[in-house]
Protein backbone atom coordinates (compact mmCIF):
# COMPACT_ATOMS: atom_id res chain seq x y z
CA UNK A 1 165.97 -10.37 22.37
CA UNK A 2 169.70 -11.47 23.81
CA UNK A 3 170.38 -10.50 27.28
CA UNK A 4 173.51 -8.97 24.91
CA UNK A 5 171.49 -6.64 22.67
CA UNK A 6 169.58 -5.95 26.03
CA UNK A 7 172.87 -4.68 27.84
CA UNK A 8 174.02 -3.05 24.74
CA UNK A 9 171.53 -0.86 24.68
CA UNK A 10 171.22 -0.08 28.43
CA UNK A 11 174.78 1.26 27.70
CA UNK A 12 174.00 3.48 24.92
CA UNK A 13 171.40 4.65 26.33
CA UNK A 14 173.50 5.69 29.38
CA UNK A 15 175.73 7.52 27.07
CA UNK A 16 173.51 9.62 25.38
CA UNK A 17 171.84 10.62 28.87
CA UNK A 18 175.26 10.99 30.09
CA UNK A 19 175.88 13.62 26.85
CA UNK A 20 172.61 15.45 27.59
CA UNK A 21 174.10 15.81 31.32
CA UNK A 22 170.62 14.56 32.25
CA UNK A 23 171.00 12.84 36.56
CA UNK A 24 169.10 9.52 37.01
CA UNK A 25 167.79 8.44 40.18
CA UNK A 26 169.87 6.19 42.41
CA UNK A 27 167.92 3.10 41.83
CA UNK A 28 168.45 3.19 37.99
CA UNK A 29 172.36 2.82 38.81
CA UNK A 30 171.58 -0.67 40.89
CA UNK A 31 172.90 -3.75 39.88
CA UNK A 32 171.41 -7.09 39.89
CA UNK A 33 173.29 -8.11 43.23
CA UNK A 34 171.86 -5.03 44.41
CA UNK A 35 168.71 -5.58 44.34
CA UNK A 36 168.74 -8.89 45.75
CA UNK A 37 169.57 -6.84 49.47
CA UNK A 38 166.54 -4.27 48.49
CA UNK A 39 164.07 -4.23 50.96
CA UNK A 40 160.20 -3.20 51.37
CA UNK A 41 161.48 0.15 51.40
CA UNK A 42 162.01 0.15 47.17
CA UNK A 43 158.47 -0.90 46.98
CA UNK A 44 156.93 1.75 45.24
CA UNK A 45 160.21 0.75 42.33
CA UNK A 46 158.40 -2.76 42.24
CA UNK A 47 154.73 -2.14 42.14
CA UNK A 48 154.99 0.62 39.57
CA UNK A 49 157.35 -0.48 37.13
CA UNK A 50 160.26 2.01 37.73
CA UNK A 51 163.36 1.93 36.50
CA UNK A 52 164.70 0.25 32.70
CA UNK A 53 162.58 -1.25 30.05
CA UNK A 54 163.98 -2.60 26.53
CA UNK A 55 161.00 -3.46 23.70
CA UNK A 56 161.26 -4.93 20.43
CA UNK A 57 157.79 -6.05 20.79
CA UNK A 58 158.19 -9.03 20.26
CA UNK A 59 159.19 -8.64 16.71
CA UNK A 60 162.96 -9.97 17.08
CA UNK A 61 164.52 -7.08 15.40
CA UNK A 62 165.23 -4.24 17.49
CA UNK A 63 167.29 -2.09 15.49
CA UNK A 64 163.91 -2.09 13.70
CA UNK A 65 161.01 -2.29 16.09
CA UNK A 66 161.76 -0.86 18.84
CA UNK A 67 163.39 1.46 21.64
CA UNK A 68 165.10 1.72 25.23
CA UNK A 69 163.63 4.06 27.99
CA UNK A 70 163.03 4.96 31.65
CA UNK A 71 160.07 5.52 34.05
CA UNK A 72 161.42 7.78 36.58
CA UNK A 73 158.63 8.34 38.36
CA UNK A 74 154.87 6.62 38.31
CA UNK A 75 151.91 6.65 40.17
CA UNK A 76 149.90 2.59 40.16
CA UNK A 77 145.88 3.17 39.24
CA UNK A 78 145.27 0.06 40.85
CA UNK A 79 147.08 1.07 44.36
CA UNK A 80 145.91 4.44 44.17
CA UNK A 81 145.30 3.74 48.13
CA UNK A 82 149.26 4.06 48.60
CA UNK A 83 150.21 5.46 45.79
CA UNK A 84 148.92 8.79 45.63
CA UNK A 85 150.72 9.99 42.14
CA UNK A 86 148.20 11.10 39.33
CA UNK A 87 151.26 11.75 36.61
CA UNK A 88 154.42 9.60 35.29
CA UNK A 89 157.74 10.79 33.70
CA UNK A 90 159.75 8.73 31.58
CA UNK A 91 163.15 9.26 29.35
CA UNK A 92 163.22 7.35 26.08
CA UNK A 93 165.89 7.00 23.84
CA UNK A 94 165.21 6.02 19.74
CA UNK A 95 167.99 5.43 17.09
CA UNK A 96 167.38 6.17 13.15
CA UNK A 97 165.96 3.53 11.59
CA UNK A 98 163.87 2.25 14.68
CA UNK A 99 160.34 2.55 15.08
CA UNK A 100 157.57 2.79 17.51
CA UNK A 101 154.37 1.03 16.37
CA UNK A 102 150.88 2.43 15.71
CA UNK A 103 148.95 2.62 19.64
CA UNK A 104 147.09 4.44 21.60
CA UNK A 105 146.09 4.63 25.24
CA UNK A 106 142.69 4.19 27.10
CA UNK A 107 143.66 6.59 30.11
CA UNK A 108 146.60 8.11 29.80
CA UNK A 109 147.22 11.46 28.49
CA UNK A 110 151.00 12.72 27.65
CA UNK A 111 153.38 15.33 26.59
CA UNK A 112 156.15 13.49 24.50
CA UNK A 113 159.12 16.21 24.11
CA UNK A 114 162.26 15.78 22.20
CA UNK A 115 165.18 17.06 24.92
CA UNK A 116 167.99 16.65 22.38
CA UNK A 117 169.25 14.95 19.58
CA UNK A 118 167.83 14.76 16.18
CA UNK A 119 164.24 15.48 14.64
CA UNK A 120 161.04 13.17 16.05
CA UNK A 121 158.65 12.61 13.81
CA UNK A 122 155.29 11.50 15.49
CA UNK A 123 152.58 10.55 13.00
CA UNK A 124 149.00 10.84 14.36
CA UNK A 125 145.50 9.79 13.69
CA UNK A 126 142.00 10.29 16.11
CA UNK A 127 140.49 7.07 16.36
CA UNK A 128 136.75 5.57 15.48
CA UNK A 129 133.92 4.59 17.94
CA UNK A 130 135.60 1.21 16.79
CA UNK A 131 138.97 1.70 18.39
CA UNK A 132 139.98 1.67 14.04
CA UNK A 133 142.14 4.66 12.97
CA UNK A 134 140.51 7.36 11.24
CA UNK A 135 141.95 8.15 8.23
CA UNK A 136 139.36 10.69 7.09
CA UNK A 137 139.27 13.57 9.87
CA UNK A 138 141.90 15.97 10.66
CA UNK A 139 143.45 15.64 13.75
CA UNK A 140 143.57 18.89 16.51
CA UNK A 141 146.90 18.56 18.12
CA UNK A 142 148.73 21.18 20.75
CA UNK A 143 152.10 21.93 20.16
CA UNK A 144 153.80 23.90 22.66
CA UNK A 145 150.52 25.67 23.30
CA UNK A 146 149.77 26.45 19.67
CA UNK A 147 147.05 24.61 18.38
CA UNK A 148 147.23 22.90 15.01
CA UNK A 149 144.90 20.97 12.61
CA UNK A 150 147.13 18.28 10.39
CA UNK A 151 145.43 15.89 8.03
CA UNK A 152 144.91 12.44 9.63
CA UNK A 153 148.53 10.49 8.96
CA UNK A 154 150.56 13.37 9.08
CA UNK A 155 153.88 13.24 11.03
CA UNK A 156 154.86 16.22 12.89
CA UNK A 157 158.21 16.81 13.05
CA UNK A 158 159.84 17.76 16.36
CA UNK A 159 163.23 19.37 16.67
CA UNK A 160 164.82 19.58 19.99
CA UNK A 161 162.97 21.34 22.47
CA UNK A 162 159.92 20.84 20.97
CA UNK A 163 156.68 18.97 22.28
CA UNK A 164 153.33 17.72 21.20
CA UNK A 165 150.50 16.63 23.89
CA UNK A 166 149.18 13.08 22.94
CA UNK A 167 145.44 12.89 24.23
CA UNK A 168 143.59 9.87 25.23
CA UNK A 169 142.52 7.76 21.85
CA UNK A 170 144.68 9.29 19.37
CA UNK A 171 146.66 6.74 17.47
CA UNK A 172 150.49 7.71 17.08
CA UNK A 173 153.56 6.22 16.49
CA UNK A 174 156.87 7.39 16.37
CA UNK A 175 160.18 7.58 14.73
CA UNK A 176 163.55 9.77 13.88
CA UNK A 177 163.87 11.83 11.12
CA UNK A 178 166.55 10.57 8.53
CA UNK A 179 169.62 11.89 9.25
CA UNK A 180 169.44 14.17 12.25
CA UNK A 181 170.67 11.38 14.64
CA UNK A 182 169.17 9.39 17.62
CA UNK A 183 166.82 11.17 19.91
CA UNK A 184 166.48 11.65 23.85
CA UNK A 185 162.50 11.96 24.63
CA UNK A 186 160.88 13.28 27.37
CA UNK A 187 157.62 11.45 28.26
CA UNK A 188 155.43 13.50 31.28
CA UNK A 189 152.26 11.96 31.70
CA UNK A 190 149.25 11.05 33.39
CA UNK A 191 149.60 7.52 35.12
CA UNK A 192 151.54 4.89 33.00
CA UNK A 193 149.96 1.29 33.10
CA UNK A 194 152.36 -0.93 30.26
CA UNK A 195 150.17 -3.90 30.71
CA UNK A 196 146.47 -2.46 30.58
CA UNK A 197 146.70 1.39 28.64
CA UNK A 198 148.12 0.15 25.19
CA UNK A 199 146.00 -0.39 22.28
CA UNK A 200 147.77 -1.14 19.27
CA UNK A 201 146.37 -0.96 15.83
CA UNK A 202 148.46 -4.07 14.89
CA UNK A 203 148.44 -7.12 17.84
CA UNK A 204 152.18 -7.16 18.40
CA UNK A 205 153.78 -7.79 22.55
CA UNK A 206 155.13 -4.84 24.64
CA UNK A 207 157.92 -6.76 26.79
CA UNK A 208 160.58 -8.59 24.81
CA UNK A 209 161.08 -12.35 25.67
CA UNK A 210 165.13 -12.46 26.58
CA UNK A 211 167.52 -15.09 25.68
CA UNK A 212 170.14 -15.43 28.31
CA UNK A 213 173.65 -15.18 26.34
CA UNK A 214 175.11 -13.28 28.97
CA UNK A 215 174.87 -11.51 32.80
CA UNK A 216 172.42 -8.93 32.69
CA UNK A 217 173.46 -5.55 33.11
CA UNK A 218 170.67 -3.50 34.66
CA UNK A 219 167.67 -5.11 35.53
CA UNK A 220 164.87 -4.37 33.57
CA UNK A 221 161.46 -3.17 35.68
CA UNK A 222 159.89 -6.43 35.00
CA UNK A 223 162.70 -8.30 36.40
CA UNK A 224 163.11 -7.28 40.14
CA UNK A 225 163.49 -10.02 42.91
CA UNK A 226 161.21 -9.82 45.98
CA UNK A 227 161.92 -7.98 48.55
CA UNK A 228 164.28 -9.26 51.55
């Protein structure tokens, strides 16, 4: 991706939060010259991966493949020593006509909630002793605390307010529902680990590779400097 299409959609992302009257954190409002004064103090922003992250994985075409969000808050499975967080939260933002590919994850169970916006539509499969998808079994989701049985591939559809709970090795991916208008997700969650809990059906990237056409904006949580 550009640093430019990077930036851009930091900003619109900002807006629609900004819509949705939804706070943020200080530390999502730092700038890069900002952070270069942070100290230890902003660790727990380093070591868990707080703060903005842009994806196209790796295709090349966000508008696409793709989607902007936030992890608010995390807890680090690795440092569970200092970091005593068992749960995550995480905004995420998704525009018609992009698209979150096939995955699911090892450890980490999650609500995903549509807060406002248009219709998500969240297609889900289980998965075989084979890590394949299983495209013969239904699949037993909880929605809101109703449970439902759906045919394996179907999308569920929610409208804003709604949730579904994604358990550990059930495929899903995600997108909006044609013309309802971009969605503002709610992700809360067990511990989030972006370089170990994703399994994707296809092998695509999860960080985008950035071409440096302009400043950045916002850093990214994979771009902090050490601290002072």
């Amino acid at each position: 991706m550009k640093r430019s299409e990077v930036n851009r959609a930091l900003r619109e992302m900002e807006q629609m939060i900004r819509d949705y009257r939804v706070s943020l954190p200080p530390f999502c409002h730092f700038t890069p010259e900002e952070w270069k004064e942070k100290g230890h103090d902003y660790d727990e922003v380093r070591d868990n991966m707080l703060g903005w992250d842009i994806t196209d994985y790796g295709m090349g075409d966000f508008e696409k493949v793709g989607f902007s969000l936030i992890t608010i808050r995390n807890g680090n499975l690795k440092m569970q020593d200092k970091y005593k967080k068992s749960y995550a939260e995480k905004l995420l933002y998704i525009k018609e006509g992009q698209y979150a590919p096939l995955h699911f994850h090892w450890s980490k169970m999650e609500d995903i909630i549509n807060r406002g916006g248009g219709n998500l539509l969240i297609r889900v499969f289980n998965s075989t002793e084979n890590e394949d998808k299983d495209e013969v079994n239904d699949v037993h989701v909880h929605l809101d605390g109703r449970e439902v049985v759906v045919p394996a591939g179907t999308q569920v559809r929610l409208t804003p307010g709604e949730s579904i709970c994604i358990q550990q090795y059930m495929y899903h991916d995600f997108e909006v529902e044609e013309g309802t208008g971009p969605v503002l997700i709610g992700e809360v969650s067990q511990c989030n680990d972006d370089n170990t809990d994703n399994r994707f059906y296809e092998k695509i990237g999860r960080f985008p590779t950035i071409e440096e056409d302009e400043a950045p904006y916002r850093l990214l949580c994979t771009e902090y400097p050490a601290a002072k």
